[in-house]
PDB file of N, CA and C in Angstrom:
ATOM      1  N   UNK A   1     -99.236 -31.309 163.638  1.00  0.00           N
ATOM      2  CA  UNK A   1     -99.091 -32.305 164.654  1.00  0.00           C
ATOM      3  C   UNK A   1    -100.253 -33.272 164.578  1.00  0.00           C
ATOM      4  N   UNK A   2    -100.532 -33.858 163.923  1.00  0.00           N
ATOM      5  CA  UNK A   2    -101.932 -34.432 163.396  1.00  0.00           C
ATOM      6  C   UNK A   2    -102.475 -35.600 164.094  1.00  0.00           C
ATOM      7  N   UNK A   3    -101.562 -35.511 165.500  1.00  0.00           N
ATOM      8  CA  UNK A   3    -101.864 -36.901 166.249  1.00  0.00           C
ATOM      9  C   UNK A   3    -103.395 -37.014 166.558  1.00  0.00           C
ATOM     10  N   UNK A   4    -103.995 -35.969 166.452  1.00  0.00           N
ATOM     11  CA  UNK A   4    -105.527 -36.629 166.993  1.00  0.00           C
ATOM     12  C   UNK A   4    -106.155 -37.089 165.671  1.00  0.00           C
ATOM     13  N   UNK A   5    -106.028 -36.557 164.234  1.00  0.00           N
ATOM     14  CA  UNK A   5    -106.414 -37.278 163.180  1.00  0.00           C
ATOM     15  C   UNK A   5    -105.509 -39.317 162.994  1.00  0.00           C
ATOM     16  N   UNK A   6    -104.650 -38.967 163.044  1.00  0.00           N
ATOM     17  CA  UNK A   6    -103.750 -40.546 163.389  1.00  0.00           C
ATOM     18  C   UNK A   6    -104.413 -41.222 164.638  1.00  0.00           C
ATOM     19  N   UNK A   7    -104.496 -40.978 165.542  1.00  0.00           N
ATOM     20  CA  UNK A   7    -105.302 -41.918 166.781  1.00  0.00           C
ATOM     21  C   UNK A   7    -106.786 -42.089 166.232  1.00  0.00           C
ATOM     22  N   UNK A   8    -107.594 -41.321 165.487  1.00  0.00           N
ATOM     23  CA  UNK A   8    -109.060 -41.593 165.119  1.00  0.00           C
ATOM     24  C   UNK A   8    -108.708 -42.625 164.228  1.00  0.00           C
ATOM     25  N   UNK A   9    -108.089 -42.374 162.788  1.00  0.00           N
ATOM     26  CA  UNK A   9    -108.082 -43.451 161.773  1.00  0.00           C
ATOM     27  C   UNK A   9    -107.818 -44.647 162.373  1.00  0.00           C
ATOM     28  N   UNK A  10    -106.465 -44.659 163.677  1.00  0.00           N
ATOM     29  CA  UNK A  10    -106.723 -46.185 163.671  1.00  0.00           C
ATOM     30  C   UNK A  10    -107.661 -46.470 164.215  1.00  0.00           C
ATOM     31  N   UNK A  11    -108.641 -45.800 165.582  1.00  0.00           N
ATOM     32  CA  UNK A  11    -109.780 -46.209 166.064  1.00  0.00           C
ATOM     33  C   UNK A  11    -110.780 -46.551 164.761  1.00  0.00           C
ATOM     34  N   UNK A  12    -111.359 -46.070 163.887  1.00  0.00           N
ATOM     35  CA  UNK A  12    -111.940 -46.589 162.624  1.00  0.00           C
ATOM     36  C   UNK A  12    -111.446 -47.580 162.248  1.00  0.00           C
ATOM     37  N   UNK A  13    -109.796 -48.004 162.075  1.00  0.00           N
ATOM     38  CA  UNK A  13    -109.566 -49.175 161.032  1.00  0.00           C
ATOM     39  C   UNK A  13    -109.924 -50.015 161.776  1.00  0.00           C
ATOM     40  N   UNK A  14    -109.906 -50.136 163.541  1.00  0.00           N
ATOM     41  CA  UNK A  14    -110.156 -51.285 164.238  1.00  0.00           C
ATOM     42  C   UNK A  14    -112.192 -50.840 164.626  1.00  0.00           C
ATOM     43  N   UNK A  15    -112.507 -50.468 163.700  1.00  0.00           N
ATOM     44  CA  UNK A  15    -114.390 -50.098 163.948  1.00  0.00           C
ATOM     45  C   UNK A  15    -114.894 -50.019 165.256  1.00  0.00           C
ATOM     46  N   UNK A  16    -114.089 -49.417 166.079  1.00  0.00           N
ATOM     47  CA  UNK A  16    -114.138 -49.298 167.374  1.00  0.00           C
ATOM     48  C   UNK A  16    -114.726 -48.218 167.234  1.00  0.00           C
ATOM     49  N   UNK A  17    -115.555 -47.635 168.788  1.00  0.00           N
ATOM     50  CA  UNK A  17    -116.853 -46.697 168.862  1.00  0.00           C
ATOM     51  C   UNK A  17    -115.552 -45.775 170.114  1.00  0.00           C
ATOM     52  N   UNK A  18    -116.093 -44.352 169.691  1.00  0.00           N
ATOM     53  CA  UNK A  18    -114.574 -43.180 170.405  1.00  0.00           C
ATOM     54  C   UNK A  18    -115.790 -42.077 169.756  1.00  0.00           C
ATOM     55  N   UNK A  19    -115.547 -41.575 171.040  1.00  0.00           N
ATOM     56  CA  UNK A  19    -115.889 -40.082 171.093  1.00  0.00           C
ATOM     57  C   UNK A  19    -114.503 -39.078 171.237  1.00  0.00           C
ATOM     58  N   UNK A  20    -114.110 -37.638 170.607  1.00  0.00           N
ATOM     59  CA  UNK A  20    -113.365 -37.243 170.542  1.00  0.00           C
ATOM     60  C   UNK A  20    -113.922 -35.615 170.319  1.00  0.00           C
ATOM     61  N   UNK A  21    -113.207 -34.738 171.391  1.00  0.00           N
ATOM     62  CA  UNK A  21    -113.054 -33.175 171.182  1.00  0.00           C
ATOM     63  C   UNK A  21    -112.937 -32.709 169.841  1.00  0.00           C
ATOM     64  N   UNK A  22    -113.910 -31.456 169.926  1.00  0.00           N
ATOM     65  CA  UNK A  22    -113.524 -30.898 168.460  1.00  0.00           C
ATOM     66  C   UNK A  22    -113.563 -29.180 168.945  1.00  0.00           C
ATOM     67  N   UNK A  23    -112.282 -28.705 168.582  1.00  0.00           N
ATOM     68  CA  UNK A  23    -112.095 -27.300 169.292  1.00  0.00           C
ATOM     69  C   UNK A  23    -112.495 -26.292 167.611  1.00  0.00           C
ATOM     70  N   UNK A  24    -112.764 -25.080 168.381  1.00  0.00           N
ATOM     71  CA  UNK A  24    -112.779 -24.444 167.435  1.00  0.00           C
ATOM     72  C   UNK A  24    -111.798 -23.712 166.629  1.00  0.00           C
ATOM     73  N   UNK A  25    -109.933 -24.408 166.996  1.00  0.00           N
ATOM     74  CA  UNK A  25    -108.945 -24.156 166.238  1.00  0.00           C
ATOM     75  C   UNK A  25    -109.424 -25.525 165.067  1.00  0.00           C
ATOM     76  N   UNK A  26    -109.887 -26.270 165.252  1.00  0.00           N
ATOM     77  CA  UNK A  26    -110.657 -27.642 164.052  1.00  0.00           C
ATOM     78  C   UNK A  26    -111.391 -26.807 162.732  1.00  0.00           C
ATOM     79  N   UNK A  27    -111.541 -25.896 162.554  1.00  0.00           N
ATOM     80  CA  UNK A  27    -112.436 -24.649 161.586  1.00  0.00           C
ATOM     81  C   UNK A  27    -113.583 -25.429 161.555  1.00  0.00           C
ATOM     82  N   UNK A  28    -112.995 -26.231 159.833  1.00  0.00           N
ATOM     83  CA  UNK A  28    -113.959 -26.892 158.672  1.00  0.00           C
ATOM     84  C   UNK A  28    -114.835 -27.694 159.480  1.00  0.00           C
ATOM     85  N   UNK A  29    -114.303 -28.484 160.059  1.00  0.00           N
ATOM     86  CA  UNK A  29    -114.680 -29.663 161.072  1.00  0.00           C
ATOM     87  C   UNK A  29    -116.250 -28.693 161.999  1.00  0.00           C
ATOM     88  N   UNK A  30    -115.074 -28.385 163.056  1.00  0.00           N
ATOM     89  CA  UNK A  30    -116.308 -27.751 163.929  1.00  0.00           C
ATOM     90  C   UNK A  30    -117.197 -26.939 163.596  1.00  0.00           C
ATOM     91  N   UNK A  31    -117.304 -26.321 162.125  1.00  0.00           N
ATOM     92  CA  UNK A  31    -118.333 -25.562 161.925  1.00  0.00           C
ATOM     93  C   UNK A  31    -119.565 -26.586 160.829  1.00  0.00           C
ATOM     94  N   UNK A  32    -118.678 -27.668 160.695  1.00  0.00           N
ATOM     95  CA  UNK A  32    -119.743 -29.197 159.777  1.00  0.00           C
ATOM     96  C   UNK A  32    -120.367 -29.557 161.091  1.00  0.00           C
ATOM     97  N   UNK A  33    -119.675 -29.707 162.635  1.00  0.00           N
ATOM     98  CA  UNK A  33    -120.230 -30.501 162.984  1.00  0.00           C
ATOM     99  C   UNK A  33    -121.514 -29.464 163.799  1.00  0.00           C
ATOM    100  N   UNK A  34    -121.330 -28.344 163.850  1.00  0.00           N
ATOM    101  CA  UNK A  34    -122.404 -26.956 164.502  1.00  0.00           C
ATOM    102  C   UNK A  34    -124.137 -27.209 162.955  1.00  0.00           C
ATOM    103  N   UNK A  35    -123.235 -27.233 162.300  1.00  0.00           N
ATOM    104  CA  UNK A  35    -124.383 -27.312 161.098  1.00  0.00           C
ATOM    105  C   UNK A  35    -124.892 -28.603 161.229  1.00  0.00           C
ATOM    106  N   UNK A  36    -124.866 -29.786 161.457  1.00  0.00           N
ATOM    107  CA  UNK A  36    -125.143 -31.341 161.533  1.00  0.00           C
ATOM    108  C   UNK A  36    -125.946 -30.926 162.405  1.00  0.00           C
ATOM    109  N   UNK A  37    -125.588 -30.636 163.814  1.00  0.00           N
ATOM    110  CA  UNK A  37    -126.664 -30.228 165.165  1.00  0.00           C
ATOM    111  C   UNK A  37    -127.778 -29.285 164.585  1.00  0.00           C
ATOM    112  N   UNK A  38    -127.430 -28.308 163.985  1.00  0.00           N
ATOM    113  CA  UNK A  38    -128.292 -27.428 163.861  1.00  0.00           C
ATOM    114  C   UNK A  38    -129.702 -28.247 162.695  1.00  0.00           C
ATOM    115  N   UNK A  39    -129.264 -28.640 161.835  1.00  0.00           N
ATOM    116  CA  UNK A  39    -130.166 -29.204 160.612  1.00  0.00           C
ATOM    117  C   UNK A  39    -130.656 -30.592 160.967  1.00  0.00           C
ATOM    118  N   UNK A  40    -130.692 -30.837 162.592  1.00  0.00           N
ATOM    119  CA  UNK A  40    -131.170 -32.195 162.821  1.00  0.00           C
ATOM    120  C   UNK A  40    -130.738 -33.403 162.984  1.00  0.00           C
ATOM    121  N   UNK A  41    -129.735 -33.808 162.668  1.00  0.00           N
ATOM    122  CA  UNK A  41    -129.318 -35.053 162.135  1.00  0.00           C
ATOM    123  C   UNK A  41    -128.987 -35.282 163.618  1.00  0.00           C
ATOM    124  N   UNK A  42    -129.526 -35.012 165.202  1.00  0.00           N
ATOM    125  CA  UNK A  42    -129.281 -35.867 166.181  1.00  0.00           C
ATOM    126  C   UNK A  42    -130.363 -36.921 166.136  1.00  0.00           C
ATOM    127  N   UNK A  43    -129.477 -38.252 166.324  1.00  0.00           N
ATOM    128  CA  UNK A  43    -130.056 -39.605 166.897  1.00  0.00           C
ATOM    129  C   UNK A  43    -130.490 -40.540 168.029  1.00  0.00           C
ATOM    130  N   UNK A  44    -129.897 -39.638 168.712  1.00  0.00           N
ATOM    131  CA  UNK A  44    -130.054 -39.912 170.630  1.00  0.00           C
ATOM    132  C   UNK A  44    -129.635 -38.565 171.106  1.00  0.00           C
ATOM    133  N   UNK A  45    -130.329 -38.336 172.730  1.00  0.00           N
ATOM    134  CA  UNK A  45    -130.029 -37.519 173.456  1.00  0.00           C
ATOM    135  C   UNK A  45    -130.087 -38.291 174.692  1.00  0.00           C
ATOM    136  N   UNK A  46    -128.974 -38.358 175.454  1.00  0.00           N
ATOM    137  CA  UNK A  46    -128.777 -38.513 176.920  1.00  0.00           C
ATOM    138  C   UNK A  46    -128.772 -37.062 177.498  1.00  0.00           C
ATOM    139  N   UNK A  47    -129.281 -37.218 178.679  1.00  0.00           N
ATOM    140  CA  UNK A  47    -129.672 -36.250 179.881  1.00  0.00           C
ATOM    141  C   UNK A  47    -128.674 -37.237 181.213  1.00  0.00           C
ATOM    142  N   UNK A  48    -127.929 -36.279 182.205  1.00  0.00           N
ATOM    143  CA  UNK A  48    -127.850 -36.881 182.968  1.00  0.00           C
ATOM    144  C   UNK A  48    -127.676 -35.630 184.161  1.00  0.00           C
ATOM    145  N   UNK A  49    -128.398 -35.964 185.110  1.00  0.00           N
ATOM    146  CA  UNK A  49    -128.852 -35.017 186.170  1.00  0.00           C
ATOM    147  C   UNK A  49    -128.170 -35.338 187.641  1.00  0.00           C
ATOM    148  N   UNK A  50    -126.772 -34.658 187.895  1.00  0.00           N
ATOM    149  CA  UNK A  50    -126.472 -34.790 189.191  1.00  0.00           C
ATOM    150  C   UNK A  50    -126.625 -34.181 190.919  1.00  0.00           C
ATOM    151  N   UNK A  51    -126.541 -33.921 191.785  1.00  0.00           N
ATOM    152  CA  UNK A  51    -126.611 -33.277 192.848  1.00  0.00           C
ATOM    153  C   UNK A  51    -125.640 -33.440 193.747  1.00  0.00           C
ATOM    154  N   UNK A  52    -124.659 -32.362 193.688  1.00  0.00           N
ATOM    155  CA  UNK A  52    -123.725 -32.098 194.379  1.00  0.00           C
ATOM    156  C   UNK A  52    -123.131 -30.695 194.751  1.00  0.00           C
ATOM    157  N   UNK A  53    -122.657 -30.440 195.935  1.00  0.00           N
ATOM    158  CA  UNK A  53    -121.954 -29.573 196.299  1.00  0.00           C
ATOM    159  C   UNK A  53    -122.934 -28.052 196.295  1.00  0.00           C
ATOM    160  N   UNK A  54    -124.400 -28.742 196.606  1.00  0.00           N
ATOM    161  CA  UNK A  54    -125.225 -28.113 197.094  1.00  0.00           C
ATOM    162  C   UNK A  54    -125.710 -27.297 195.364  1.00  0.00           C
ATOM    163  N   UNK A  55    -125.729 -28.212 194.382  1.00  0.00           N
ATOM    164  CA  UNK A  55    -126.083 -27.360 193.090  1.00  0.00           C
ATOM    165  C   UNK A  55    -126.425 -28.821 192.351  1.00  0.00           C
ATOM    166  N   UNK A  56    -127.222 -28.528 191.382  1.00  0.00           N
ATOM    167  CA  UNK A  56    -127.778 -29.763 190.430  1.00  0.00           C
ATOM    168  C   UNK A  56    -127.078 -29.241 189.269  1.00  0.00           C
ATOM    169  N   UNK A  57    -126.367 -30.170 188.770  1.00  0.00           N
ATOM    170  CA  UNK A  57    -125.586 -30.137 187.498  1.00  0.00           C
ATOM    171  C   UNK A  57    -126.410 -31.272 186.467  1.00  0.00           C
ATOM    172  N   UNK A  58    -126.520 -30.473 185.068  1.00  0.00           N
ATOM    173  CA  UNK A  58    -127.568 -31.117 184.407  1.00  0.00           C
ATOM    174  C   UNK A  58    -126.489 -31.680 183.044  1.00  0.00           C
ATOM    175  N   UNK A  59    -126.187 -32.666 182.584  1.00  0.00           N
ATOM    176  CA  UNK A  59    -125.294 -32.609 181.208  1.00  0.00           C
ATOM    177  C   UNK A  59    -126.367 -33.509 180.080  1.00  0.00           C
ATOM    178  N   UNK A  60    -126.219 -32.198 178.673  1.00  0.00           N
ATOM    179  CA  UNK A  60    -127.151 -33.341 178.190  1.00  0.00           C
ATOM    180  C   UNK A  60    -126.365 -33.587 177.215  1.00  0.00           C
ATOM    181  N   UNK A  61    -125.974 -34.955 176.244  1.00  0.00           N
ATOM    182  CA  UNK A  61    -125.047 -35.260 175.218  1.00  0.00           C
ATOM    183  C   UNK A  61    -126.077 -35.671 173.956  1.00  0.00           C
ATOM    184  N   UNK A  62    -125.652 -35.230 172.789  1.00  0.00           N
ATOM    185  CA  UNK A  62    -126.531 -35.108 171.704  1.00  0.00           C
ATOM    186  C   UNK A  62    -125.737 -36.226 171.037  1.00  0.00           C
ATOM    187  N   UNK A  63    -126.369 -37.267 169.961  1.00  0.00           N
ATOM    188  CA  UNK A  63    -125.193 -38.104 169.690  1.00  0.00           C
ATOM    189  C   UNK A  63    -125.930 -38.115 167.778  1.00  0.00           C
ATOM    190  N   UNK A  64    -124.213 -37.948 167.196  1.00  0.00           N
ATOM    191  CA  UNK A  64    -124.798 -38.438 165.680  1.00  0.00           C
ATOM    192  C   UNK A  64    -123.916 -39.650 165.300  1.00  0.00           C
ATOM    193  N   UNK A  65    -124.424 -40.613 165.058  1.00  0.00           N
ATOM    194  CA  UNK A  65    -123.496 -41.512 164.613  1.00  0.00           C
ATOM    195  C   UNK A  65    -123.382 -41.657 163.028  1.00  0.00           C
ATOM    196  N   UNK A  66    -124.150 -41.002 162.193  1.00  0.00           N
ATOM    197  CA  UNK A  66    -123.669 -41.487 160.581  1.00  0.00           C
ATOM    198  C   UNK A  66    -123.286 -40.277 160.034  1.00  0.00           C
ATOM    199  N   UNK A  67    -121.548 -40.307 159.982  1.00  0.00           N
ATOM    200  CA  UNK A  67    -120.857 -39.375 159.702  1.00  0.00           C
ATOM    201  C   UNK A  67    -119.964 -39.233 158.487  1.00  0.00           C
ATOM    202  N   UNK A  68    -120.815 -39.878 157.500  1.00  0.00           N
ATOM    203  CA  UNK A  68    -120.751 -40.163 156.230  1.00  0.00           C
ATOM    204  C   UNK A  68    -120.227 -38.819 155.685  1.00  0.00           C
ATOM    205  N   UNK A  69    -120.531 -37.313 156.348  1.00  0.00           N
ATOM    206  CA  UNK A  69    -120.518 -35.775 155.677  1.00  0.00           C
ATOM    207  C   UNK A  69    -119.248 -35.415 155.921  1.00  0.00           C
ATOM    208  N   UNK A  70    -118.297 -35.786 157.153  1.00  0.00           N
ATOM    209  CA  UNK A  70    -117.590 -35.528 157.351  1.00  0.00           C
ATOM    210  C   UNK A  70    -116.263 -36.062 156.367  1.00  0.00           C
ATOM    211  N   UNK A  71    -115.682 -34.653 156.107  1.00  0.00           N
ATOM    212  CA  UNK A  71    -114.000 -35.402 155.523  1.00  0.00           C
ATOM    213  C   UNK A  71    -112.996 -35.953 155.776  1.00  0.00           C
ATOM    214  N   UNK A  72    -112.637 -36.540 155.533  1.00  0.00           N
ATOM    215  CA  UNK A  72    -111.465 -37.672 155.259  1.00  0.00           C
ATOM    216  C   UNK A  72    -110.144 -37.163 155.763  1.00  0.00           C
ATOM    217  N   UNK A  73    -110.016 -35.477 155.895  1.00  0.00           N
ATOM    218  CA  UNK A  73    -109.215 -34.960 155.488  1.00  0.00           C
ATOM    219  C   UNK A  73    -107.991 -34.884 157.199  1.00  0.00           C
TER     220      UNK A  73
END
């Protein structure tokens, strides 16, 4: 059912910027992109710190943008 590989390519053909889920039914993928995190290659880190419902919720997002390693496939 390869619709989430078909919705990325066209986001690329139009060089548009998309963030997208990667589950761990993804194998190859999600275990390139666990190794990328792990060996460094983050370029930004956002932190964002909320307060609600009597609890502080903290989210931090790690970002790689040159994903040159990743396949085509």
């Amino acid at each position: 059912m390869d619709c989430q590989k078909d919705i990325a390519r066209k986001i690329k053909e139009k060089e548009a910027e998309f963030i997208l889920a990667v589950k761990e039914n993804q194998k190859h993928l999600h275990d390139d992109i666990q190794e990328a995190f792990k060996h460094g290659k983050i370029e930004q880190t956002h932190i964002q710190t909320h307060l609600d419902h009597g609890r502080i919720e903290k989210r931090t997002s790690l970002i790689i943008t040159k994903m040159d390693w990743v396949s085509n496939n």
